[in-house]
N, C-alpha and C. Protein backbone atom coordinates (compact mmCIF):
# COMPACT_ATOMS: atom_id res chain seq x y z
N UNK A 1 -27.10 -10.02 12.98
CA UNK A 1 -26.55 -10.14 14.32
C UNK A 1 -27.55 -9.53 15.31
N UNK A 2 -27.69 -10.24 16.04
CA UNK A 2 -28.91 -9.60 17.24
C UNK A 2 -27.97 -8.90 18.43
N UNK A 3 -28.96 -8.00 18.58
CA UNK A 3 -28.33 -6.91 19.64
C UNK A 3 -27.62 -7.30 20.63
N UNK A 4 -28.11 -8.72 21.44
CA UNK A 4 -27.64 -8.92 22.48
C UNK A 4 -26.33 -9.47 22.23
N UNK A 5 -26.31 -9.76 20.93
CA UNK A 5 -24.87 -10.63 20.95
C UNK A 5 -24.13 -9.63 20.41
N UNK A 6 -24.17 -8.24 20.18
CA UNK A 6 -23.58 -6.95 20.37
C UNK A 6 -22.67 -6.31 21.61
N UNK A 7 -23.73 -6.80 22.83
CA UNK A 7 -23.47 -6.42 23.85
C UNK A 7 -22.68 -7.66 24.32
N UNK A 8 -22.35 -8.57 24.04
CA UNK A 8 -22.19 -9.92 24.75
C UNK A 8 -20.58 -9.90 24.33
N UNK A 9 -20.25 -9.27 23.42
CA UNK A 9 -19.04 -9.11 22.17
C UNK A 9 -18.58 -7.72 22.66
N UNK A 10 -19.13 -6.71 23.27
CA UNK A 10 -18.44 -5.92 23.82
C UNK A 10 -17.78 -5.94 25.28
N UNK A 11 -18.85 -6.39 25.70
CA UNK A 11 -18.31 -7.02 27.41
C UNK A 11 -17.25 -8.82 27.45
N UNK A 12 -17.65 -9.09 26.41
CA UNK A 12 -16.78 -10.64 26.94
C UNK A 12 -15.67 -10.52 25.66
N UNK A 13 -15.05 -9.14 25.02
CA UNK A 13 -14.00 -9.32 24.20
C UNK A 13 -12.80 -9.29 25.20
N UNK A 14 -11.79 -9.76 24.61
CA UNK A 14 -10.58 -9.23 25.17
C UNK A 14 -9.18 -9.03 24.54
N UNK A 15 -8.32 -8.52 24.78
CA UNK A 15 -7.47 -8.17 24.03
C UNK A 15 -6.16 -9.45 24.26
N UNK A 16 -5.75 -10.03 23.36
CA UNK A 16 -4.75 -11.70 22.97
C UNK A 16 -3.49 -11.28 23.20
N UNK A 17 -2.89 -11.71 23.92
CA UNK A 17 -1.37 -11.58 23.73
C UNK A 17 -0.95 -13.09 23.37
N UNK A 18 -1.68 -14.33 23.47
CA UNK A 18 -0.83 -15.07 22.67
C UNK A 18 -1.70 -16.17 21.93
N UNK A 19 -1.31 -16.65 21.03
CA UNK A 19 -1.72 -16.85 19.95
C UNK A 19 -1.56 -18.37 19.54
N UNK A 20 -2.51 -19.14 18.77
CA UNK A 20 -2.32 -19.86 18.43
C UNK A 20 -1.62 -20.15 17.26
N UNK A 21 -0.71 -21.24 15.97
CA UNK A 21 -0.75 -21.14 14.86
C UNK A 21 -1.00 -20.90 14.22
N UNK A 22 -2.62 -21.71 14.20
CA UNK A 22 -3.39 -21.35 13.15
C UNK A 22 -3.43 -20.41 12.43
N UNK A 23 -3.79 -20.24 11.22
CA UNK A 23 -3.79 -18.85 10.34
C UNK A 23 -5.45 -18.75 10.05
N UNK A 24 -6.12 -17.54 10.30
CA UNK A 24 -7.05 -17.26 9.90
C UNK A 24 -6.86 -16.93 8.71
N UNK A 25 -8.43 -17.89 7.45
CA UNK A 25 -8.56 -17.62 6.34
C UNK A 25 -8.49 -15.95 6.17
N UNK A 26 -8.09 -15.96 4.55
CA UNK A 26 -8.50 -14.75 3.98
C UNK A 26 -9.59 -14.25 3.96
N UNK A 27 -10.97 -15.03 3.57
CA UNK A 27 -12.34 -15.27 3.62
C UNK A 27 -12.45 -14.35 4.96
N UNK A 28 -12.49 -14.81 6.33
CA UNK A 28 -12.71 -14.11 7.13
C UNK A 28 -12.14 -13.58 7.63
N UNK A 29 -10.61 -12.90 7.40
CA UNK A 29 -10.43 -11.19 7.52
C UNK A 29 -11.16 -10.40 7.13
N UNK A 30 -11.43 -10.67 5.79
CA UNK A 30 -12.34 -10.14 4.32
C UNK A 30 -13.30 -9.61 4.97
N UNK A 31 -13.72 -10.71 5.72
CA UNK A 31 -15.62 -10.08 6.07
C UNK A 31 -15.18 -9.53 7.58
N UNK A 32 -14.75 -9.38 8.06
CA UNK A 32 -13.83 -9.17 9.93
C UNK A 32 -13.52 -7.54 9.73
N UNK A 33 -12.99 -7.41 8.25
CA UNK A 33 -12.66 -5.98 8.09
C UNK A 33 -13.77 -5.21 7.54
N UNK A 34 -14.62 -6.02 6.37
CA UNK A 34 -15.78 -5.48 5.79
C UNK A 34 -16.85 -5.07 7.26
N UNK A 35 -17.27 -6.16 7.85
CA UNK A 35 -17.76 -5.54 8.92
C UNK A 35 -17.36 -4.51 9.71
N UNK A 36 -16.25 -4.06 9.74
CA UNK A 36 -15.72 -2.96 10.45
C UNK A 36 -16.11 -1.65 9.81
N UNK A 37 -16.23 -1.74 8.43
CA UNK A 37 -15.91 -0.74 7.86
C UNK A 37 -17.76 -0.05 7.53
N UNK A 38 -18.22 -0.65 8.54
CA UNK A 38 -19.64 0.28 8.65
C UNK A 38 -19.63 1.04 10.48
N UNK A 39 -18.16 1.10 10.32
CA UNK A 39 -18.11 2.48 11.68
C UNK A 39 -18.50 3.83 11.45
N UNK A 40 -18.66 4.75 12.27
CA UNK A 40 -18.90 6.30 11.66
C UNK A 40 -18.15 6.37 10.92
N UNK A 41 -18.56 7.59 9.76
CA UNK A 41 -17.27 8.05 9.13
C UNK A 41 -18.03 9.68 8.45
N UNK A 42 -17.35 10.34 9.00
CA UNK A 42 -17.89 11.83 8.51
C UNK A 42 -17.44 12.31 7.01
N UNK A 43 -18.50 12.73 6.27
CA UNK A 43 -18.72 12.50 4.90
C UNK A 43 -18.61 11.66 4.28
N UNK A 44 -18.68 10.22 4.84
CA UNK A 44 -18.28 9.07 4.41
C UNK A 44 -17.10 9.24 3.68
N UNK A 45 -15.73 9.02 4.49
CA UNK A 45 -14.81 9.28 3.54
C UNK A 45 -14.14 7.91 3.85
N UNK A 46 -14.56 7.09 4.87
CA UNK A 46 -13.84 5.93 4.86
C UNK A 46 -12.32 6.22 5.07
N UNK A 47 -11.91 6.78 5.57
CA UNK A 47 -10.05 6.77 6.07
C UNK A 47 -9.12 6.04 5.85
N UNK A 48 -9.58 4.18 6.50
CA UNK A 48 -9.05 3.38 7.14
C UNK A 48 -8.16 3.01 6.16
N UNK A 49 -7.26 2.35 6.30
CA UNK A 49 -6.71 1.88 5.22
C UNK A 49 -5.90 0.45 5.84
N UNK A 50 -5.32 -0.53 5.75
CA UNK A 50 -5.15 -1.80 5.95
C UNK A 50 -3.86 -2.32 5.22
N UNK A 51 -2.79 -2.79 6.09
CA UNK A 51 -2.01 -3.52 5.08
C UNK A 51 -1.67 -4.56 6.07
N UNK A 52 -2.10 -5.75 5.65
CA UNK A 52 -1.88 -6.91 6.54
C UNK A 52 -1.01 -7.63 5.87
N UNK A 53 0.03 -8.13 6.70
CA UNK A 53 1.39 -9.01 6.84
C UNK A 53 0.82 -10.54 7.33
N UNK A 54 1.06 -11.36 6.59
CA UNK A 54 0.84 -12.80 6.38
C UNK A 54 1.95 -13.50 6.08
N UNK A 55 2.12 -14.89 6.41
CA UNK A 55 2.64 -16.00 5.96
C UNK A 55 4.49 -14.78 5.78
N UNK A 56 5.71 -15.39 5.26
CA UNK A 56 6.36 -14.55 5.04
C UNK A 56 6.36 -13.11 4.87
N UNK A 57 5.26 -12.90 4.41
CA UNK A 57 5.78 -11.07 4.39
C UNK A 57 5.40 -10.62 5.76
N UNK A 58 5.32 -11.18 6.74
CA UNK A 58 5.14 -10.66 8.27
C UNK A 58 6.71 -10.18 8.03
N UNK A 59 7.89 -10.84 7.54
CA UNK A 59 9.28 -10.52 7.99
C UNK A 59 9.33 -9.32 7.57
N UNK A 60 8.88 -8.76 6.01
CA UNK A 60 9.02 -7.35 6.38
C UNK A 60 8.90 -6.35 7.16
N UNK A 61 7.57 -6.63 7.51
CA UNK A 61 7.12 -6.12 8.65
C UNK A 61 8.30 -6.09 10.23
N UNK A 62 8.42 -7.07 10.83
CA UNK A 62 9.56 -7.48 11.70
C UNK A 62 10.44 -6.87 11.73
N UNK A 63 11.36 -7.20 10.92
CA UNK A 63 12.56 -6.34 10.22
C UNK A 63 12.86 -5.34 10.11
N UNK A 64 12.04 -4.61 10.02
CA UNK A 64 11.55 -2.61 9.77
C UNK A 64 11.24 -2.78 11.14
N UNK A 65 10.36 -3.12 12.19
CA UNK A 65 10.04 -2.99 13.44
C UNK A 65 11.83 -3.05 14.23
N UNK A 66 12.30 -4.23 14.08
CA UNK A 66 14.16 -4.29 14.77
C UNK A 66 14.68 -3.02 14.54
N UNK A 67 14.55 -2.78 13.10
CA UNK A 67 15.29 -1.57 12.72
C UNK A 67 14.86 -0.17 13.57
N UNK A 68 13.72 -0.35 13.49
CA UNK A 68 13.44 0.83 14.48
C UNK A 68 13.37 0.75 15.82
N UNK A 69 13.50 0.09 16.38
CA UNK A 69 13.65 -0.34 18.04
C UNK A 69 14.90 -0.02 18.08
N UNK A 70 16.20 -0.23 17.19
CA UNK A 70 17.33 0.48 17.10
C UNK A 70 17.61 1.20 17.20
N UNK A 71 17.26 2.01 16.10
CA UNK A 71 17.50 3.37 15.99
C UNK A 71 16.95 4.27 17.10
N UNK A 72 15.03 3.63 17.16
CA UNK A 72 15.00 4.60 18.65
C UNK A 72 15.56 4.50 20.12
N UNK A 73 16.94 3.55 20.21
CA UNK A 73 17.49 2.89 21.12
C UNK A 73 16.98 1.93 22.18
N UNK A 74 15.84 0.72 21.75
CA UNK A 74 15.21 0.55 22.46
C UNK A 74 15.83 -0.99 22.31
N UNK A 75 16.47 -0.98 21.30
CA UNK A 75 16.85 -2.55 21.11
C UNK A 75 18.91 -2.02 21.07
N UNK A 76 19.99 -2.71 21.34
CA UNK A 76 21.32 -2.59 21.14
C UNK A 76 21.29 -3.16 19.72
N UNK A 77 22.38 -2.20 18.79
CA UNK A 77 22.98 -2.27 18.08
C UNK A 77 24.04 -2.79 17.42
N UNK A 78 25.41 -3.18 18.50
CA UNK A 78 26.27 -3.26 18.97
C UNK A 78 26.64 -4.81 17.85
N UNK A 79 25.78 -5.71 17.90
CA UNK A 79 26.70 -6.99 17.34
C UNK A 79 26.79 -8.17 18.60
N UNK A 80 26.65 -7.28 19.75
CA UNK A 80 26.99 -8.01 20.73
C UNK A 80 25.95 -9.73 21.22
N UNK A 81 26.68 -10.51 21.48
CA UNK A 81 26.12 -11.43 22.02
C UNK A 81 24.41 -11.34 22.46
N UNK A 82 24.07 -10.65 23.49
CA UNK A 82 23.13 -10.25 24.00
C UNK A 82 22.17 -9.74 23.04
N UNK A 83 22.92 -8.82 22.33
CA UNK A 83 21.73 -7.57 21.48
C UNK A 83 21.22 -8.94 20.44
N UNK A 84 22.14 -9.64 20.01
CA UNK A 84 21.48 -10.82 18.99
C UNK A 84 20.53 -11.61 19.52
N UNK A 85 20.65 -11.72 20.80
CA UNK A 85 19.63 -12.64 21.56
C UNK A 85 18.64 -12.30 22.01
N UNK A 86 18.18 -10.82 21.98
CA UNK A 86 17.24 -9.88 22.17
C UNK A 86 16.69 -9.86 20.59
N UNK A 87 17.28 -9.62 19.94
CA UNK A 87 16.81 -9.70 18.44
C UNK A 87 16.20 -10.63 17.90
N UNK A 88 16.40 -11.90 18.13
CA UNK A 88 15.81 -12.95 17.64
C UNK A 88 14.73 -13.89 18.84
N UNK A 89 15.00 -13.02 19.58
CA UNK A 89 13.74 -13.46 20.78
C UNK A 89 12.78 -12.68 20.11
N UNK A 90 12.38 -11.53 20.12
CA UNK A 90 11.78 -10.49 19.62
C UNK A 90 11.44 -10.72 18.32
N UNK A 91 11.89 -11.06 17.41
CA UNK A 91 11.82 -11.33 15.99
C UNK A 91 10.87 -13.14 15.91
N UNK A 92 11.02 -14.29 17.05
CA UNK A 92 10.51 -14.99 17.34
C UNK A 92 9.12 -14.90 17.45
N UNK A 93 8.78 -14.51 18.82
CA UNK A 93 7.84 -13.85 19.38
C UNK A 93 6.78 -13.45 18.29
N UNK A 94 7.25 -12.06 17.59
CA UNK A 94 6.89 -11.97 16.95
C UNK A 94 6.08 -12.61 15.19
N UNK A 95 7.35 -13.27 15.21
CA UNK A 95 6.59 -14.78 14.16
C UNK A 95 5.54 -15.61 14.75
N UNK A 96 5.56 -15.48 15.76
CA UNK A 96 4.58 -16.94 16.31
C UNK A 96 2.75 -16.24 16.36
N UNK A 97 2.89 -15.04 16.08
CA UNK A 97 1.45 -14.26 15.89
C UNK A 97 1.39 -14.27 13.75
N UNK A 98 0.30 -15.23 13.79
CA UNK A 98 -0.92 -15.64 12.56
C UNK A 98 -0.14 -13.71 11.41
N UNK A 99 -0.73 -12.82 11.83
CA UNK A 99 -1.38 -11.87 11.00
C UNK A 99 -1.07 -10.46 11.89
N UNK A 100 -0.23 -9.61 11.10
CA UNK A 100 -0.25 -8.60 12.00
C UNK A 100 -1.14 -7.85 10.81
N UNK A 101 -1.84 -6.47 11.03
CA UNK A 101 -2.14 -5.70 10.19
C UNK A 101 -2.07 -4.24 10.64
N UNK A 102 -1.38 -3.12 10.07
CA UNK A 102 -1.14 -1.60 9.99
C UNK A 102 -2.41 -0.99 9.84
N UNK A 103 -3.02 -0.56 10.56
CA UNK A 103 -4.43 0.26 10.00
C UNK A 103 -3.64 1.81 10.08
N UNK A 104 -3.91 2.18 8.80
CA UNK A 104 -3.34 3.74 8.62
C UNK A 104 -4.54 4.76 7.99
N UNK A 105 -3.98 6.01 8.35
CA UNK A 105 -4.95 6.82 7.17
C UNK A 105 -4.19 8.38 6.93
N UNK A 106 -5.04 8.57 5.91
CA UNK A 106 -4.24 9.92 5.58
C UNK A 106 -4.14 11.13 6.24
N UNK A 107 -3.22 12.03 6.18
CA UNK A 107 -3.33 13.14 7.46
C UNK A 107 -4.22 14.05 6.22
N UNK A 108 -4.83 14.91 7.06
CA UNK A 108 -5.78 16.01 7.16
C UNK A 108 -5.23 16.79 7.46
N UNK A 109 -4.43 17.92 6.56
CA UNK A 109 -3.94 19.45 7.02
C UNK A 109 -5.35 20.37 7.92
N UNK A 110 -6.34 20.08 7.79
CA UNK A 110 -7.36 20.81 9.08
C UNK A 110 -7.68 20.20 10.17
N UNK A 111 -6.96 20.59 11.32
CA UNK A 111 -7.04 20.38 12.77
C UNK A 111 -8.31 19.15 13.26
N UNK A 112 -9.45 20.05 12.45
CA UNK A 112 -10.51 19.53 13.13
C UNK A 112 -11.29 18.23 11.61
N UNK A 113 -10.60 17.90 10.67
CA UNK A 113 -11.00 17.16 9.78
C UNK A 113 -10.02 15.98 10.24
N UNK A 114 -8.95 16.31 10.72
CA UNK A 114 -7.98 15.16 11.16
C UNK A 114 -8.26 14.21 12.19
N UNK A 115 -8.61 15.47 13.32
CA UNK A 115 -9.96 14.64 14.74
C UNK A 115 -11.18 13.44 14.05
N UNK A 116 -11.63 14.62 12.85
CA UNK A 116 -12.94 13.58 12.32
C UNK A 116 -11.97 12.13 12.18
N UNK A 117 -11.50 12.15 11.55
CA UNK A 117 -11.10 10.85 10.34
C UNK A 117 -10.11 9.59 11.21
N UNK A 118 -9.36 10.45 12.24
CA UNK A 118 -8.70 9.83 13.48
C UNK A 118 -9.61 8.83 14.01
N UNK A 119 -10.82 9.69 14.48
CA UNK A 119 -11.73 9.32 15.51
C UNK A 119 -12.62 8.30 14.53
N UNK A 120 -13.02 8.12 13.35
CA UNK A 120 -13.40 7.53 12.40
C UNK A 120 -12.64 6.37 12.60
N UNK A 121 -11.60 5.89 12.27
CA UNK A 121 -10.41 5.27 12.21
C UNK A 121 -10.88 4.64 13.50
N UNK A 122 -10.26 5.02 14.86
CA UNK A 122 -10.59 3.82 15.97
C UNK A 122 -11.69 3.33 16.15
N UNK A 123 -13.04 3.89 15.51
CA UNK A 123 -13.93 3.45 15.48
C UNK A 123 -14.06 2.09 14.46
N UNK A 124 -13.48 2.33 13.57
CA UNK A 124 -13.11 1.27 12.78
C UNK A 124 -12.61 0.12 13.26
N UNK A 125 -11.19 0.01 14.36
CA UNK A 125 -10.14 -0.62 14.72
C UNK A 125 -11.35 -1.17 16.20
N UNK A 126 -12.22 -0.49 16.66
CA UNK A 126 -12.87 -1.70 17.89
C UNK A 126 -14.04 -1.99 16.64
N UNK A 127 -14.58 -1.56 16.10
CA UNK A 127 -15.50 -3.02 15.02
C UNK A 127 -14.86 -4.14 14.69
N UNK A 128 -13.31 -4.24 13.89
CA UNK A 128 -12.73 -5.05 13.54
C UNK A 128 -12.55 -5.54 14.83
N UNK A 129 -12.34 -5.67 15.66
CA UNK A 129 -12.07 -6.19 17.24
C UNK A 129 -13.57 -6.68 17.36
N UNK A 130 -14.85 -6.74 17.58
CA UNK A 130 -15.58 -7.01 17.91
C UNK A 130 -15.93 -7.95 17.16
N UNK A 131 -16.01 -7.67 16.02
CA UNK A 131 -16.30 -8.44 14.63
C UNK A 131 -15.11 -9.90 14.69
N UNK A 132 -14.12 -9.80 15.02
CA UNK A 132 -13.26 -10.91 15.07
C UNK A 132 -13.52 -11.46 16.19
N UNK A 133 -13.83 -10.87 17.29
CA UNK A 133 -14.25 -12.08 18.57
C UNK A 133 -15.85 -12.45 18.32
N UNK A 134 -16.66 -12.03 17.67
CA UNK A 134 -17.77 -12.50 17.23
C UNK A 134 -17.37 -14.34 16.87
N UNK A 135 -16.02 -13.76 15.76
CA UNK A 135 -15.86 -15.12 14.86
C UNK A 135 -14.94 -16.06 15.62
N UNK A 136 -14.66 -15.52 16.98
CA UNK A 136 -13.54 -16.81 17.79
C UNK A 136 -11.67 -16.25 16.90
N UNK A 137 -12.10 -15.02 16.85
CA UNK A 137 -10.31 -14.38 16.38
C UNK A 137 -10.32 -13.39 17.06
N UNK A 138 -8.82 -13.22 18.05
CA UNK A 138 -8.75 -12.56 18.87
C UNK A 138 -7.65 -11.77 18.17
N UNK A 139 -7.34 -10.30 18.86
CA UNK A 139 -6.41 -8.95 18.44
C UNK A 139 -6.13 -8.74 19.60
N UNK A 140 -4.62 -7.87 19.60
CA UNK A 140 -4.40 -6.85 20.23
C UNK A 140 -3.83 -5.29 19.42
N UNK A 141 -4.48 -4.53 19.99
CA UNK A 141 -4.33 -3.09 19.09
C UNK A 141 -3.43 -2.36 20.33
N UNK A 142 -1.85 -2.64 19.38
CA UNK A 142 -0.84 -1.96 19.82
C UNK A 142 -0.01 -0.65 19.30
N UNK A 143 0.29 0.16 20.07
CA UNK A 143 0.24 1.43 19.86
C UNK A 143 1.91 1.35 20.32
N UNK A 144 2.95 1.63 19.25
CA UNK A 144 4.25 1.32 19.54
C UNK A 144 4.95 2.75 19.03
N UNK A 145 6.51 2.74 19.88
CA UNK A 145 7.05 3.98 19.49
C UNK A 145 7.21 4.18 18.00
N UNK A 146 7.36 2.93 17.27
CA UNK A 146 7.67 3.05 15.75
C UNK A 146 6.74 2.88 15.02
N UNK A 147 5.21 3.37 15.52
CA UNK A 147 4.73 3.78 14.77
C UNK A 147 5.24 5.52 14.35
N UNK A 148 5.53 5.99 14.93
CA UNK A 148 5.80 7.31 15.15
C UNK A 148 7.62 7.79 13.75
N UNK A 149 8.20 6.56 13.88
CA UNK A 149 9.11 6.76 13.27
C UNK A 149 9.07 6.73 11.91
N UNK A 150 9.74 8.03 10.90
CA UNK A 150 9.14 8.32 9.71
C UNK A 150 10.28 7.05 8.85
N UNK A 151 11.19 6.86 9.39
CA UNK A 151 11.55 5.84 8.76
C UNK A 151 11.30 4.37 8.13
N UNK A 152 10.63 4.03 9.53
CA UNK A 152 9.74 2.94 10.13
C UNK A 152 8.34 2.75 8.41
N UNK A 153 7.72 4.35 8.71
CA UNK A 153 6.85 4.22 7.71
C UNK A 153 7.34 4.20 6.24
N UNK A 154 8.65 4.81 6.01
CA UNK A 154 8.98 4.35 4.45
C UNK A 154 9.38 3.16 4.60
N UNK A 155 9.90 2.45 5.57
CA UNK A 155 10.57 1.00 4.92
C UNK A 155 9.25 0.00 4.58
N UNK A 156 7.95 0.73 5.09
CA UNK A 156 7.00 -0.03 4.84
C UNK A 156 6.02 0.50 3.79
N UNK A 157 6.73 1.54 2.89
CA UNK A 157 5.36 2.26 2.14
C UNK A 157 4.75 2.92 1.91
N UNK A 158 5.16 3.42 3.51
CA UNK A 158 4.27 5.01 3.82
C UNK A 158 4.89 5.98 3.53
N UNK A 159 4.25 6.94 3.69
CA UNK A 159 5.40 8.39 4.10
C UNK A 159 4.57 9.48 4.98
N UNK A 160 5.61 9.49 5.95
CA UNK A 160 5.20 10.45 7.55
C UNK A 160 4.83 11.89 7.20
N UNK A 161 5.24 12.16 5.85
CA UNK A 161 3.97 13.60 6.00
C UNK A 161 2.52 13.43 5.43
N UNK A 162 2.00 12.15 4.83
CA UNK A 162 1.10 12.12 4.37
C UNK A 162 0.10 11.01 4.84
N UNK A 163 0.56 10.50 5.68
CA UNK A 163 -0.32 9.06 6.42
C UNK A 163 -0.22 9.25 7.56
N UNK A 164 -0.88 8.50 8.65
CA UNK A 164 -0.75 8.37 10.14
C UNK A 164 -0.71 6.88 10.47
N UNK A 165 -0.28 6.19 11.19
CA UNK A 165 -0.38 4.91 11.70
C UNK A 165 -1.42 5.35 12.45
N UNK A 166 -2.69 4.49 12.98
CA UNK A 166 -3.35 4.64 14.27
C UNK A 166 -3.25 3.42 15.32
N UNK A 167 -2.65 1.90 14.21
CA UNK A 167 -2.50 0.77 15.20
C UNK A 167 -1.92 -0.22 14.32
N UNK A 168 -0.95 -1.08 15.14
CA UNK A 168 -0.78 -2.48 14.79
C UNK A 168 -1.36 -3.40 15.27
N UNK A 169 -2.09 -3.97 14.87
CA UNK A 169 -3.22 -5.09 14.91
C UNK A 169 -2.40 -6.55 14.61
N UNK A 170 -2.58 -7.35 15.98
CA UNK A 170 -1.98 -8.74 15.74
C UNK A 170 -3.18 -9.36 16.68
N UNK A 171 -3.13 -10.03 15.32
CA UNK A 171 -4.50 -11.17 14.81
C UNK A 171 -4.36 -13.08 14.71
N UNK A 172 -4.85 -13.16 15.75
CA UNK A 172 -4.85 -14.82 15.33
C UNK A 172 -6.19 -15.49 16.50
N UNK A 173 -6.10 -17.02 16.34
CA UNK A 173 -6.69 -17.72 16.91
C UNK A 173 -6.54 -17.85 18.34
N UNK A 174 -7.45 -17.47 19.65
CA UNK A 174 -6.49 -17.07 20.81
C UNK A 174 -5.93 -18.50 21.49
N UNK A 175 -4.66 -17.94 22.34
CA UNK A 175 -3.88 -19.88 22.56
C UNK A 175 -4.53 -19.62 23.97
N UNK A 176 -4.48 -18.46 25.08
CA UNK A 176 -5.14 -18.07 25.76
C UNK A 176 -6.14 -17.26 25.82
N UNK A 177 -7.25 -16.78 26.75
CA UNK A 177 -7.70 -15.62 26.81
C UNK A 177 -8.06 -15.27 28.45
N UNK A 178 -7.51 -13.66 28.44
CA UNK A 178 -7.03 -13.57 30.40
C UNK A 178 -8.68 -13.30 30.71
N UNK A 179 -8.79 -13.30 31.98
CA UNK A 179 -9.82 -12.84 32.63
C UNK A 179 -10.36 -11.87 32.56
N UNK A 180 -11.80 -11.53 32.75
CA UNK A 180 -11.78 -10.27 32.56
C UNK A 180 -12.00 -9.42 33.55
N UNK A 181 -11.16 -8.07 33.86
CA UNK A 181 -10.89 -7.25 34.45
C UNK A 181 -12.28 -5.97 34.84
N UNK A 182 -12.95 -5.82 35.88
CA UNK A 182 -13.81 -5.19 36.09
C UNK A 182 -13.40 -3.51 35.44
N UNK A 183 -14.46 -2.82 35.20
CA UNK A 183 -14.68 -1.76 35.00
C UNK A 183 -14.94 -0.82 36.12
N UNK A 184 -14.53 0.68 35.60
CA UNK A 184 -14.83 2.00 36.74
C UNK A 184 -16.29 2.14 36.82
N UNK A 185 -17.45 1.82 37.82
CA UNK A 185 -18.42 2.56 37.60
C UNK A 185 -19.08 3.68 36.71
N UNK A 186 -19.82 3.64 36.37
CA UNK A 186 -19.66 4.70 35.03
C UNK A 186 -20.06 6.04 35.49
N UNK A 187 -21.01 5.76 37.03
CA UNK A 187 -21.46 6.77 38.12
C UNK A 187 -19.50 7.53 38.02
N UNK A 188 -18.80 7.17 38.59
CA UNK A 188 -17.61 7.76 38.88
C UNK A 188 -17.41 8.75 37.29
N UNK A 189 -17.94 8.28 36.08
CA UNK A 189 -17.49 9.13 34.98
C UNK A 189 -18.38 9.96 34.61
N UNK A 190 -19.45 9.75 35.18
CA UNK A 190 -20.58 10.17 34.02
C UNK A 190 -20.96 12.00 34.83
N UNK A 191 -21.09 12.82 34.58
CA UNK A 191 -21.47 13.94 34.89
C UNK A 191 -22.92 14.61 34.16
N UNK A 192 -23.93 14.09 35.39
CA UNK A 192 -25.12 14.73 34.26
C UNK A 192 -25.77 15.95 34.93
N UNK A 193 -26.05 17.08 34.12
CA UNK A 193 -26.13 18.30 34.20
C UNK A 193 -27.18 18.76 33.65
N UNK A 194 -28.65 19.36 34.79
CA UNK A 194 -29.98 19.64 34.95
C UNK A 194 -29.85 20.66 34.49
N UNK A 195 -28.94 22.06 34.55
CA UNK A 195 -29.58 22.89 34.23
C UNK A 195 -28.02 24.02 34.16
């Protein structure tokens, strides 16, 4: 890959909210994630970890997501007319995106080994982002209350004292892609200091 098309993939990516059918091969997740997975990683410990929802088993996924929009009261409970119609809008929606995938990793009881492997981790999650708009597959890396819910993570596998969610990744062919939105000067961020 030549540099410029490095830079060309960082400035002209963007983040998909909607999606085409299509299902991206296995083949190129495979290599979408393999490429990712030459992000930093301190002591090379590789963190990342991946469980992507495809074809039917997206519903697990789904399903555990309702459940927890529930419980954290974000979805009604009730039975009612409405709450069903919120449910299966949502549960829709949600089907009509190719590939979601969980990037998780393990917690680090030391403060500052947890920062490493965290910070490892999103470094990971914009390669796989770059690396997929390289290939014409667009993501959005969503950061939801149920990741947070320890329930959320056993109905899927995990368990909340020993893993972290860092993102849900929904992956497909883009049906749109928005404009892109200018940046802050970097003069406004940058603070450089002579002496």
């Amino acid at each position: 890959m030549k540099q410029i098309d490095i830079l060309q993939a960082m400035k002209g990516r963007r983040s998909i909210h909607l999606f085409k059918k299509e299902r991206v091969s296995e083949e190129l997740l495979k290599e979408i994630f393999t490429y990712a997975s030459w992000a930093p990683t301190h002591y090379m410990k590789e963190p990342w970890n991946i469980k992507l929802y495809e074809q039917e088993g997206r519903n697990k996924l789904i399903d555990a997501t309702i459940r927890s929009y529930q419980r954290l009261g974000m979805l009604k409970s009730d039975g009612s007319e409405k709450a069903l119609k919120s449910i299966e809008s949502i549960k829709q929606f949600l089907l009509e995106i190719p590939h979601h995938a969980v990037i998780y990793l393990p917690i680090e009881q030391d403060p500052v080994r947890y920062e490493e492997e965290y910070a490892a981790v999103c470094a990971f999650i914009q390669n796989t982002q770059l690396a997929a708009w390289k290939h014409g597959v667009g993501m959005l890396w969503t950061i939801t209350p149920y990741m947070h819910d320890p329930q959320f993570l056993q109905e899927i596998g995990l368990h909340s004292d020993r893993e972290k969610i860092a993102a849900v990744m929904q992956i497909g062919y883009p049906k749109k892609i928005p404009k892109r939105k200018e940046r802050t000067p970097i003069e406004e961020k940058l603070e450089v200091i002579y002496k």
